[in-house]
N, C-alpha and C. Protein backbone atom coordinates (compact mmCIF):
# COMPACT_ATOMS: atom_id res chain seq x y z
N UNK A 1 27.94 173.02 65.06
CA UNK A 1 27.76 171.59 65.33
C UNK A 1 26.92 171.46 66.59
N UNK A 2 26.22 170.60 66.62
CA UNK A 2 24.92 170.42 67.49
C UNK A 2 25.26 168.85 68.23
N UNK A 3 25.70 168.70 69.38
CA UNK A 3 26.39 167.16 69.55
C UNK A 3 24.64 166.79 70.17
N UNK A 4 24.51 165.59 69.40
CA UNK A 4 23.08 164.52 69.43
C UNK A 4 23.70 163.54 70.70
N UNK A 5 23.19 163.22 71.47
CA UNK A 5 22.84 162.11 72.57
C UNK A 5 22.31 160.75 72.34
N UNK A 6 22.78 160.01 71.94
CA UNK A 6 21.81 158.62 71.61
C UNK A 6 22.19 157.62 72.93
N UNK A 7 21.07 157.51 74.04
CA UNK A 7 21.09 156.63 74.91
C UNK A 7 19.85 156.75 76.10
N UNK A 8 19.96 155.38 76.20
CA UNK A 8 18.59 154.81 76.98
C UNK A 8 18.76 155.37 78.51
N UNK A 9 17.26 155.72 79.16
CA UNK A 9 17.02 156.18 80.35
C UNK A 9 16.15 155.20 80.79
N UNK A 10 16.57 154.66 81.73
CA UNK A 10 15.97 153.28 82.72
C UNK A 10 15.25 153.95 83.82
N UNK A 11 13.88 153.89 83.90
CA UNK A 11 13.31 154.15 85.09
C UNK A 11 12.94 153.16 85.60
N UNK A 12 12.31 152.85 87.28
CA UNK A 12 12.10 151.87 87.79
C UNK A 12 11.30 152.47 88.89
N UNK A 13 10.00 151.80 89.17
CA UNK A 13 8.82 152.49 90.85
C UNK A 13 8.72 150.99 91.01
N UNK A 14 8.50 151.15 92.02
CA UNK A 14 8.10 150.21 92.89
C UNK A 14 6.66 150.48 93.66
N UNK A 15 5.85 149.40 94.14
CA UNK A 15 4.58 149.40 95.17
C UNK A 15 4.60 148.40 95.50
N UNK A 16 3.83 148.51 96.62
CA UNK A 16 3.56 147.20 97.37
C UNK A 16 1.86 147.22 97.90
N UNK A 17 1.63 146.08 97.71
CA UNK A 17 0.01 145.86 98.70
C UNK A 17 0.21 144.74 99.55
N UNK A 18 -0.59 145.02 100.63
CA UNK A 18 -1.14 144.04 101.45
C UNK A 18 -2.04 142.92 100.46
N UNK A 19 -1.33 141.77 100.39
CA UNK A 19 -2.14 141.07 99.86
C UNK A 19 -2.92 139.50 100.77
N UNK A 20 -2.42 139.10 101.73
CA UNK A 20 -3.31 138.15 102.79
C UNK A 20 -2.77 139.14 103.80
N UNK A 21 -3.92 139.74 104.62
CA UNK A 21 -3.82 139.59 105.75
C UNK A 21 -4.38 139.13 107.25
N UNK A 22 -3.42 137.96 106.99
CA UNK A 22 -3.67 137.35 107.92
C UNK A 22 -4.61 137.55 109.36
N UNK A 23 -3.80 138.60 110.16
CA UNK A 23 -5.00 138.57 111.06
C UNK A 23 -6.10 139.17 110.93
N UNK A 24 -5.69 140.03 109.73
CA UNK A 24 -7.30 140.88 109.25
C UNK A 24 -7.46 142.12 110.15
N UNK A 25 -6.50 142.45 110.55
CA UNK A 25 -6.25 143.56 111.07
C UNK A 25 -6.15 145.09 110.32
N UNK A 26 -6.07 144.75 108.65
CA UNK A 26 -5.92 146.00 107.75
C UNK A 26 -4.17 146.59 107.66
N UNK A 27 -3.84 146.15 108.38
CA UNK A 27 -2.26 146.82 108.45
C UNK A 27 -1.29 145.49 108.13
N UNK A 28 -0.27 145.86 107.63
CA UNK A 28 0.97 144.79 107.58
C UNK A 28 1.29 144.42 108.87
N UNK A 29 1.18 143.42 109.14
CA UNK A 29 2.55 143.10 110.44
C UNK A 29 2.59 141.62 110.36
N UNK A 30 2.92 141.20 111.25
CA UNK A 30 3.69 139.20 111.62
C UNK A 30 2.84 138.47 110.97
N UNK A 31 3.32 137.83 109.91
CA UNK A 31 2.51 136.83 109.59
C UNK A 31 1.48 137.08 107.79
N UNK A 32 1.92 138.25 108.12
CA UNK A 32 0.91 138.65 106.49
C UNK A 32 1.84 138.99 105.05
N UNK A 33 1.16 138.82 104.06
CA UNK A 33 2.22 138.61 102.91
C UNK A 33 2.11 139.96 102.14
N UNK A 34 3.14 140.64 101.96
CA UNK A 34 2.84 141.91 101.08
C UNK A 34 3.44 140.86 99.51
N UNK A 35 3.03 142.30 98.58
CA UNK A 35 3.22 141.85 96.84
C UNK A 35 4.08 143.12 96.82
N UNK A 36 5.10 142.87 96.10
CA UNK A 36 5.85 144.20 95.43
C UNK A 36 5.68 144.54 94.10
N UNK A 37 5.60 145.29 93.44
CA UNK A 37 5.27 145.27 92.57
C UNK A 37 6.37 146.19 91.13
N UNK A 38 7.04 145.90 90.76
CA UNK A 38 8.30 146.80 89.83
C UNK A 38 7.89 147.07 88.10
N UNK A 39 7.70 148.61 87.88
CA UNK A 39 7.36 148.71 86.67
C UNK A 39 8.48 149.33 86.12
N UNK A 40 9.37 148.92 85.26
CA UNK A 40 10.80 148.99 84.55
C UNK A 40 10.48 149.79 83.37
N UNK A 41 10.98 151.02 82.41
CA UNK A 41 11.08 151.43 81.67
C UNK A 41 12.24 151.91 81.00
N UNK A 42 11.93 152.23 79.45
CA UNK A 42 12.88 152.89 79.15
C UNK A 42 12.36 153.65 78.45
N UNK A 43 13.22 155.39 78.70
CA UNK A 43 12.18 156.03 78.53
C UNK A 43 13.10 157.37 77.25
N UNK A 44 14.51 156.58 77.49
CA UNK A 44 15.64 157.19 76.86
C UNK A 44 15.37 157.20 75.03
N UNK A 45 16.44 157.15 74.10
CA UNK A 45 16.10 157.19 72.65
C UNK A 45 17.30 156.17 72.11
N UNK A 46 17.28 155.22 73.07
CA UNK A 46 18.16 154.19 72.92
C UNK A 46 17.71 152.78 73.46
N UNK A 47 18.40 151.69 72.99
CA UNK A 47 18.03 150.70 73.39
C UNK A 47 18.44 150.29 74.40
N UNK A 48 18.12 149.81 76.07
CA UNK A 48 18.99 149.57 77.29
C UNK A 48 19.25 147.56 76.86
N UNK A 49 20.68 147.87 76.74
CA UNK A 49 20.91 146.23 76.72
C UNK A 49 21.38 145.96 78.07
N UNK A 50 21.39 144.32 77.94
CA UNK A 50 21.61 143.49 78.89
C UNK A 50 20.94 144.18 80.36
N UNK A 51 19.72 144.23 80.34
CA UNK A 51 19.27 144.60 81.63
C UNK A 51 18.99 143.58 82.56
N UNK A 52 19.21 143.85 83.63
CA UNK A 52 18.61 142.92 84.89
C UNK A 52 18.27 143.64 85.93
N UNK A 53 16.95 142.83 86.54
CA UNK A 53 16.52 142.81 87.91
C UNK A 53 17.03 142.41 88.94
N UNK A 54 17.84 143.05 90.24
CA UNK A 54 17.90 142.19 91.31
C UNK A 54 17.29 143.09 92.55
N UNK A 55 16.85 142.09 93.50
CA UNK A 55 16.26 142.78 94.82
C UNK A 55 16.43 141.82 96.01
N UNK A 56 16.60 142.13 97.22
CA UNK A 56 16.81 141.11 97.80
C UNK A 56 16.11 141.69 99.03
N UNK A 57 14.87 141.15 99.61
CA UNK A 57 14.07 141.24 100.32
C UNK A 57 14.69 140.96 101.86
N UNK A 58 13.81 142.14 102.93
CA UNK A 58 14.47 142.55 104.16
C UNK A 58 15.05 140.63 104.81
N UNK A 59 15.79 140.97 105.58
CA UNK A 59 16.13 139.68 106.48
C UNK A 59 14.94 139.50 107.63
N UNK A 60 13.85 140.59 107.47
CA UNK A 60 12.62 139.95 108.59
C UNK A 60 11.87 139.51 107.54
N UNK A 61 11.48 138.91 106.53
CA UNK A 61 10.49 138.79 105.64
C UNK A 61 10.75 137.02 104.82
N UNK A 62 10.12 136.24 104.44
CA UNK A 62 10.42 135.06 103.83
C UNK A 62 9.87 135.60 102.40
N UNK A 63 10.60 135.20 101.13
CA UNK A 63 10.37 135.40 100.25
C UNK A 63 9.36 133.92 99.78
N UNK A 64 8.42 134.27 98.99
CA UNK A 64 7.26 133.32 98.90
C UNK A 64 7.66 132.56 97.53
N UNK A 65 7.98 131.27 97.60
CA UNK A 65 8.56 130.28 96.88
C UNK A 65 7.51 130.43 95.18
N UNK A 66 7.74 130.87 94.23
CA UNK A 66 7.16 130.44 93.34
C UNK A 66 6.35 131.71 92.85
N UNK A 67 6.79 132.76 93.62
CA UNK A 67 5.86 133.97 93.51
C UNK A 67 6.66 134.99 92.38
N UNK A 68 7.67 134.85 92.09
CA UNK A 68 8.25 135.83 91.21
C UNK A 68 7.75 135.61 89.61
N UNK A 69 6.98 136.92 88.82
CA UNK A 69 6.36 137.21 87.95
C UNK A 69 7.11 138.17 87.24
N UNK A 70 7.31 137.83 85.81
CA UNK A 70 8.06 138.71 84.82
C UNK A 70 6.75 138.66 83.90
N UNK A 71 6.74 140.37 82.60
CA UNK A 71 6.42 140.45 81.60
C UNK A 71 7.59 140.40 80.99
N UNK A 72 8.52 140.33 81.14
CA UNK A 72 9.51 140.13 79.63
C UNK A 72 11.19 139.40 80.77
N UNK A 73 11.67 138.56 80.03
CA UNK A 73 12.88 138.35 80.43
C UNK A 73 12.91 136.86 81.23
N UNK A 74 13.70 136.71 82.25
CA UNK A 74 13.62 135.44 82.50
C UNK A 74 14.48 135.19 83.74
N UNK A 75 13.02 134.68 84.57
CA UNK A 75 13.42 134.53 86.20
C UNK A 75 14.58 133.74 86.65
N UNK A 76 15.81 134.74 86.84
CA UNK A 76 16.77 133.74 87.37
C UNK A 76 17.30 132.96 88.35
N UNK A 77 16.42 133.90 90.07
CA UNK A 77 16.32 134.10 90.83
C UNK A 77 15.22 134.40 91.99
N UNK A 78 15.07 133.70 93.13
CA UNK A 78 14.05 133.84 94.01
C UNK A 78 12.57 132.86 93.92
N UNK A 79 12.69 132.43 92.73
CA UNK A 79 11.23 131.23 92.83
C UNK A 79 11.53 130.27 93.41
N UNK A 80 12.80 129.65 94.20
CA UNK A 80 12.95 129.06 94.84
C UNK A 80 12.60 128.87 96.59
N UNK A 81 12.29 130.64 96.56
CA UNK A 81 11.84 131.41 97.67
C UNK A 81 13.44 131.25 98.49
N UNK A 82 14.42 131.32 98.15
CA UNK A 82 15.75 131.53 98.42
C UNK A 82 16.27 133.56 97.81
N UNK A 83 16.09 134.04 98.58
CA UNK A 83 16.77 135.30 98.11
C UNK A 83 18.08 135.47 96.83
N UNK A 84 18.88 136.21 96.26
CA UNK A 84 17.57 137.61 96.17
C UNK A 84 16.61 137.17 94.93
N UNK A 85 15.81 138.42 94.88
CA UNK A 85 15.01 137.67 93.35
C UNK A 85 15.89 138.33 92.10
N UNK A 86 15.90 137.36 90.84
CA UNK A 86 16.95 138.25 90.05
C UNK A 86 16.12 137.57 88.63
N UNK A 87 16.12 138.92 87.73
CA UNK A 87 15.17 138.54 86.42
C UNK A 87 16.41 139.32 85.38
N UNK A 88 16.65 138.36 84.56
CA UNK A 88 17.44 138.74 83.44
C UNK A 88 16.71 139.08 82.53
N UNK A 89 16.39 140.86 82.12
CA UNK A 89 15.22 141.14 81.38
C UNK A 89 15.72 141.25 79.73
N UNK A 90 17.26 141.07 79.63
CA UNK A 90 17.22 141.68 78.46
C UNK A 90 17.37 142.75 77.70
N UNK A 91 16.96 143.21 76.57
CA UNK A 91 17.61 144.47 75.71
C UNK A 91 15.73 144.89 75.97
N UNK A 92 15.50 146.28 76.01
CA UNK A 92 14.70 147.04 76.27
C UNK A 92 14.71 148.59 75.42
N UNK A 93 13.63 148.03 74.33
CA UNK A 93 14.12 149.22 73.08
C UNK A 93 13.33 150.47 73.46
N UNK A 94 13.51 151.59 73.01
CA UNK A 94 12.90 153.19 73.47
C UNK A 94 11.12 152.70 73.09
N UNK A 95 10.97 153.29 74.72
CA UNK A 95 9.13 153.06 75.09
C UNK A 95 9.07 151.82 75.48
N UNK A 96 9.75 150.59 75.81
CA UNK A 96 9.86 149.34 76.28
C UNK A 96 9.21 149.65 77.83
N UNK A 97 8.09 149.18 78.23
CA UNK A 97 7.68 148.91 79.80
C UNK A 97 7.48 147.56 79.83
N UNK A 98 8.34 146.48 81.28
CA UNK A 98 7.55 145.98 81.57
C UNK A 98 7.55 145.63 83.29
N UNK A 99 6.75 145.08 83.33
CA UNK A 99 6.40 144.35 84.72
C UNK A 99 6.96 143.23 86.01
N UNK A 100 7.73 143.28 87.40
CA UNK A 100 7.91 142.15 87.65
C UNK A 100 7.38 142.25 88.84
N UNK A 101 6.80 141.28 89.67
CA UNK A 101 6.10 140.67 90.98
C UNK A 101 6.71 139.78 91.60
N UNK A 102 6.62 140.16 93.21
CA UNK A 102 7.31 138.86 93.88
C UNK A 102 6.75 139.58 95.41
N UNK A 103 6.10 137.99 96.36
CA UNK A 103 5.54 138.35 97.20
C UNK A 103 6.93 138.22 98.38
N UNK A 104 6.30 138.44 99.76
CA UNK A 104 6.96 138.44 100.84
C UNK A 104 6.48 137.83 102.06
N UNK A 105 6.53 137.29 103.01
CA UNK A 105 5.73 137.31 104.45
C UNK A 105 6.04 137.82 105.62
N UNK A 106 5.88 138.53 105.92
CA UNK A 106 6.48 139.34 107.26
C UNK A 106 6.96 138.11 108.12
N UNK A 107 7.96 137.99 108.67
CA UNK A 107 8.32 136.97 109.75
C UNK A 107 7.24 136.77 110.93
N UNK A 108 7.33 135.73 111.09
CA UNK A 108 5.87 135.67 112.57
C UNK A 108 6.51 134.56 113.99
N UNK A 109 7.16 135.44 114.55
CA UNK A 109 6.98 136.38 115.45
C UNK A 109 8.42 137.37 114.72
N UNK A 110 8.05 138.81 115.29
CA UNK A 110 9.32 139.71 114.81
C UNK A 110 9.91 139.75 115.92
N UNK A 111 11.49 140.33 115.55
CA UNK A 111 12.14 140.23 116.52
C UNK A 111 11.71 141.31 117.80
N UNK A 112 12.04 141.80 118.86
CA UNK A 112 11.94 142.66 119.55
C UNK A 112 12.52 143.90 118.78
N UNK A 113 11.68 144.95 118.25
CA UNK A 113 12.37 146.19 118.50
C UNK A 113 12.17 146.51 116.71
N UNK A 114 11.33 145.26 115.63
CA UNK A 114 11.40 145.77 114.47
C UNK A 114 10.49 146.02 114.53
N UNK A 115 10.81 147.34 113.69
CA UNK A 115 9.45 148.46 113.55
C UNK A 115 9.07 148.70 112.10
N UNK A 116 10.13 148.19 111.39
CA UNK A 116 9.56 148.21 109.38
C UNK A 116 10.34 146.74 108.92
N UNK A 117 9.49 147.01 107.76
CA UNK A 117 10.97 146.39 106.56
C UNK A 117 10.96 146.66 105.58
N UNK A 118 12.00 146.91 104.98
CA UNK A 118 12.67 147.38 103.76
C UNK A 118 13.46 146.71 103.07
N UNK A 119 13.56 147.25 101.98
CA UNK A 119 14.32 146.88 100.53
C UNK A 119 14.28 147.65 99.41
N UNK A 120 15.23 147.30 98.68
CA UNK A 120 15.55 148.29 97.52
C UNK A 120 15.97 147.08 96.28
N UNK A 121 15.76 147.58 94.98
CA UNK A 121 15.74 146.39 93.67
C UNK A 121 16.26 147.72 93.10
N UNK A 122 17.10 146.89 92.28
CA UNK A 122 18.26 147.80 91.21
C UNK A 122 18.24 147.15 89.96
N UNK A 123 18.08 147.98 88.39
CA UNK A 123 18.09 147.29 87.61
C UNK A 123 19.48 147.98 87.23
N UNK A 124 20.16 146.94 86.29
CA UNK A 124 21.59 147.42 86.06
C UNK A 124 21.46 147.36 84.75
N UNK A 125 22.74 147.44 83.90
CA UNK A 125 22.42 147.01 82.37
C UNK A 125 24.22 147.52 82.09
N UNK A 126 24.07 147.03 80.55
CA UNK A 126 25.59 147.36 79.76
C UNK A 126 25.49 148.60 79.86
N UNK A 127 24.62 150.01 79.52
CA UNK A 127 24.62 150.77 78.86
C UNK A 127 24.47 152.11 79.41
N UNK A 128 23.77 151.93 80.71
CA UNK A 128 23.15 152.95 81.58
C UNK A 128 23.68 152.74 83.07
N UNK A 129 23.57 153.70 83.56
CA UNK A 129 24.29 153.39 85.28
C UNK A 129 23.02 152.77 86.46
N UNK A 130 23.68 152.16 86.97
CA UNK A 130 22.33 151.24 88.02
C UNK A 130 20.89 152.10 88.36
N UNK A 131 19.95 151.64 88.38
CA UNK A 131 18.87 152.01 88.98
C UNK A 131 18.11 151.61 90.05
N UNK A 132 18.06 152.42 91.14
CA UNK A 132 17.38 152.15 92.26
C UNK A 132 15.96 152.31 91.45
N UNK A 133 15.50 151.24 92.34
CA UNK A 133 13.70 151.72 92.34
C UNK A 133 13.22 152.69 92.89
N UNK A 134 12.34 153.43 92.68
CA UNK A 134 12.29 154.83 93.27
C UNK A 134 10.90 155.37 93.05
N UNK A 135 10.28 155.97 93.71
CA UNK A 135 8.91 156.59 93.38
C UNK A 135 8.79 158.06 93.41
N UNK A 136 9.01 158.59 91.92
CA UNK A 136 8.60 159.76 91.69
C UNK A 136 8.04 160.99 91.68
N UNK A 137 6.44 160.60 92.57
CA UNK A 137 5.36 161.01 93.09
C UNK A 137 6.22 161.66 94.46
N UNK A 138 6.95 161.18 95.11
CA UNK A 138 7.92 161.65 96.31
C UNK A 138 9.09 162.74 96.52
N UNK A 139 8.65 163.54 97.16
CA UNK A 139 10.25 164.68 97.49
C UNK A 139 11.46 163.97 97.27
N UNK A 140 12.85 164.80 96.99
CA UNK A 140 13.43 164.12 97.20
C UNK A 140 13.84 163.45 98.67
N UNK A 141 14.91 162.69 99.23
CA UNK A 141 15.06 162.23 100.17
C UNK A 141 15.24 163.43 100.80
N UNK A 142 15.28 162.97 102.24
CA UNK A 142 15.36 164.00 103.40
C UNK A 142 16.45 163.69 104.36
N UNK A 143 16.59 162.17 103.71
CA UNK A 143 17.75 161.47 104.85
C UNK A 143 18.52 160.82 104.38
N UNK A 144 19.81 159.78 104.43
CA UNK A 144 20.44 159.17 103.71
C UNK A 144 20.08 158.05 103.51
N UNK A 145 18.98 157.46 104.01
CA UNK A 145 18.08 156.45 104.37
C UNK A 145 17.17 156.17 102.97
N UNK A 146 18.40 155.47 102.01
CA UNK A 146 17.75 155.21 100.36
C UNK A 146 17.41 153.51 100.07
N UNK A 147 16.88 153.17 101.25
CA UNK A 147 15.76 151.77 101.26
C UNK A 147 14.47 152.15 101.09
N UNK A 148 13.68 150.98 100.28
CA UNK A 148 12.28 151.29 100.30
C UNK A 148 11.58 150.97 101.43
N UNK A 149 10.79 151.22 101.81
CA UNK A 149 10.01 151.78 103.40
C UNK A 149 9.17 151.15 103.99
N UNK A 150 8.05 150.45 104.67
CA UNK A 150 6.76 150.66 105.64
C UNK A 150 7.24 150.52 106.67
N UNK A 151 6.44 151.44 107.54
CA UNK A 151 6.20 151.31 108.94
C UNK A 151 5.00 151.61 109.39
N UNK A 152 4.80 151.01 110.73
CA UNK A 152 3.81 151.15 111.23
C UNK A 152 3.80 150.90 113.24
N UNK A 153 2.60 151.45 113.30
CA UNK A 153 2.58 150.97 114.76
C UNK A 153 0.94 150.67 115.23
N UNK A 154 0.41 150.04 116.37
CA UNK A 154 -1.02 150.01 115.92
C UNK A 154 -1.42 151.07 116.11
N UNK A 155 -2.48 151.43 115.27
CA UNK A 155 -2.93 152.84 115.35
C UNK A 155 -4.83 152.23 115.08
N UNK A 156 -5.69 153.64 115.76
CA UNK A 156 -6.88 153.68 115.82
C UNK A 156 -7.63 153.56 114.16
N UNK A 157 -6.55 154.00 113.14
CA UNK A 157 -7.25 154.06 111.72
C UNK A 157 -6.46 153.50 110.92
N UNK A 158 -7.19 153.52 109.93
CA UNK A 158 -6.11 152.65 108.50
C UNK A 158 -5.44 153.99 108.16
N UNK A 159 -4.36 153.93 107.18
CA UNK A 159 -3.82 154.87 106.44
C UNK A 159 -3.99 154.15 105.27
N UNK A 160 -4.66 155.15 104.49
CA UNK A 160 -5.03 154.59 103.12
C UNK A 160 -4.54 154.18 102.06
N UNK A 161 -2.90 154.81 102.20
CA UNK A 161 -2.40 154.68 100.60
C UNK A 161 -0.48 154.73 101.17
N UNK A 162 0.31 154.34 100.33
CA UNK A 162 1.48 154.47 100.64
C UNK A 162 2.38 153.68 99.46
N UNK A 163 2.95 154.61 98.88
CA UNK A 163 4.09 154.26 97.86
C UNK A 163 5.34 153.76 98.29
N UNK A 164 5.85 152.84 98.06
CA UNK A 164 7.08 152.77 98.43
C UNK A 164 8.25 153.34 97.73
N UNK A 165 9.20 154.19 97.87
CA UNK A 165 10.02 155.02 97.62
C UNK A 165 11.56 154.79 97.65
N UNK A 166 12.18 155.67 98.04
CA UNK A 166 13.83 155.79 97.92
C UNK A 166 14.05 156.01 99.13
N UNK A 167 13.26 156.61 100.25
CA UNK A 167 13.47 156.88 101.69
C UNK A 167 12.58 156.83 102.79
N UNK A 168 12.52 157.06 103.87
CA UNK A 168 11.81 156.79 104.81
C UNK A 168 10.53 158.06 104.37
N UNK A 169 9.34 157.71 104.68
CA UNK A 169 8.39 158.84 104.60
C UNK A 169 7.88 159.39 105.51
N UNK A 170 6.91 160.26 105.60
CA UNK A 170 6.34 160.87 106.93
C UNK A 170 4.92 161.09 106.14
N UNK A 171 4.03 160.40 106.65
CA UNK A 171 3.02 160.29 106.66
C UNK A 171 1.83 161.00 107.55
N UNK A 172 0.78 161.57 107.02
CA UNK A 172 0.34 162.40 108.03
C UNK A 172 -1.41 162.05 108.16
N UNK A 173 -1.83 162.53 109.61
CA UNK A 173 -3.13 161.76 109.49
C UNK A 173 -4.32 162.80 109.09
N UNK A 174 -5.64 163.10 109.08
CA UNK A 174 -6.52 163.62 108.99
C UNK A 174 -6.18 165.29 109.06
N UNK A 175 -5.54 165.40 110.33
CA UNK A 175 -5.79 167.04 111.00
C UNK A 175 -4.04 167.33 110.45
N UNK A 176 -3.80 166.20 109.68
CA UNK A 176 -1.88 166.79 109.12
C UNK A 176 -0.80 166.75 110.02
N UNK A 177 -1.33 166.09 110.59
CA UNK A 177 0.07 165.64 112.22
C UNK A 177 0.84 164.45 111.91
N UNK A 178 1.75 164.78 111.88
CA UNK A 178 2.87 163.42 111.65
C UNK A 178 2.51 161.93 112.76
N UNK A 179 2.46 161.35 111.68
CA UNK A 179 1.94 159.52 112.24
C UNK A 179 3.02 159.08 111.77
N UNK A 180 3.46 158.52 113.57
CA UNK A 180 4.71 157.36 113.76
C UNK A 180 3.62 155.81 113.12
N UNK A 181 4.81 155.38 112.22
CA UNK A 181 4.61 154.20 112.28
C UNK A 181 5.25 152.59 111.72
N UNK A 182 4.86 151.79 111.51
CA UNK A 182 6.13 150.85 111.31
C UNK A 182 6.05 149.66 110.32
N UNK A 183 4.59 149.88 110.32
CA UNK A 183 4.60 149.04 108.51
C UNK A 183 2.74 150.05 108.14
N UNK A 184 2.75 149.48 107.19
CA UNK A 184 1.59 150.47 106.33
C UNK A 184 0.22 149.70 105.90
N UNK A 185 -0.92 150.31 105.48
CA UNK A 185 -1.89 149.56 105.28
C UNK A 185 -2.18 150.12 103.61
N UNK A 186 -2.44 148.89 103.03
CA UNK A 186 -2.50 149.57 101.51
C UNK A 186 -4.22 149.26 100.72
N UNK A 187 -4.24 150.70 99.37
CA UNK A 187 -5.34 150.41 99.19
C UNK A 187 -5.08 150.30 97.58
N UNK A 188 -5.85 149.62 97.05
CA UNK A 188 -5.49 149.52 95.40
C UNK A 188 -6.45 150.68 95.16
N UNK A 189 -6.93 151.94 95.73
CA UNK A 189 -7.58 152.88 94.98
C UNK A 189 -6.05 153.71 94.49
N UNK A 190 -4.98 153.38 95.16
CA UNK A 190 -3.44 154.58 94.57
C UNK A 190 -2.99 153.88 93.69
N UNK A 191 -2.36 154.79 92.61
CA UNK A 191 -1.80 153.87 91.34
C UNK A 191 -0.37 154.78 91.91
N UNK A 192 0.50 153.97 91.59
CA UNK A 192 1.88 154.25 92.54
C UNK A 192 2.46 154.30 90.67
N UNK A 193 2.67 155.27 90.36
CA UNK A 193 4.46 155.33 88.82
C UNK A 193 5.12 155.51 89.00
């Protein structure tokens, strides 16, 4: 006897871009709006029922009223620009991808002493156990630190590319030396899965 498995595997990545920035400085900080971006799958040999989206964006950040974008399911949460954002996606049959968006604004002025902001979106469902958003392309964690990430500090150059993940990252510059920093500058040449 050969015991068969019938059930759905929920993946979930996350990205983010700089999408106004404001002072035109190239980097995230006070005042500029990032986009998040969540690509949901199922990748299992089952159907994931009753799935949902929720995420609830850092307490330095205003969620942008009217900005939450679904390909499948139905915004329950956050177009009010009231936290968190929450999308009731539904049953999601084997090879089901889809898409959800929702912007942010960095608070302007930050408090003394913040150096990122973070968040993490979990899709849940009847069938499968919760899913953090998570980016694949990434080691595993290094720390217990399982929020998604930017940081930055001002620095002389852009950093070109940056996934947002499951943990804090370490980012490195030209000559491979670890760059402190506390929010990130993004480029749509990285495709983040």
């Amino acid at each position: 006897i050969t015991p068969v498995t019938q059930a759905p595997l929920v993946t979930a990545t996350k990205a983010a871009a700089l999408l106004v920035d404001a002072d035109g400085n190239g980097f995230p900080s006070a005042g500029d709006t990032l986009r998040y971006t969540m690509v949901i799958r199922n990748v299992g040999n089952a159907t994931a029922t009753n799935v949902v989206f929720t995420d609830t964006p850092d307490a330095n950040t205003s969620l942008v009223s009217g900005s939450v974008t679904t390909t499948q399911g139905t915004i329950v949460g956050g177009n009010s620009g009231v936290p968190p954002v929450k999308v009731n996606i539904g049953s999601m049959p084997v090879g089901a991808t889809m898409t959800i968006t929702f912007d942010v604004t960095i608070n302007k002025p930050l408090p003394s002493g913040v150096t990122q902001v973070a968040n993490q979106g979990v899709v849940s469902g009847d069938n499968f156990t919760n899913t953090p958003t998570d980016n694949p392309r990434t080691p595993a964690p290094k720390t217990d630190d399982y929020a998604d990430h930017a940081r930055v500090k001002p620095m002389a150059h852009k950093i070109a590319s940056y996934c947002f993940g499951t943990a804090s990252r370490e980012l490195h510059d030209a000559t491979l030396r670890p760059l402190a920093f506390s929010s990130v500058a993004f480029n749509d040449d990285v495709f983040c899965t």
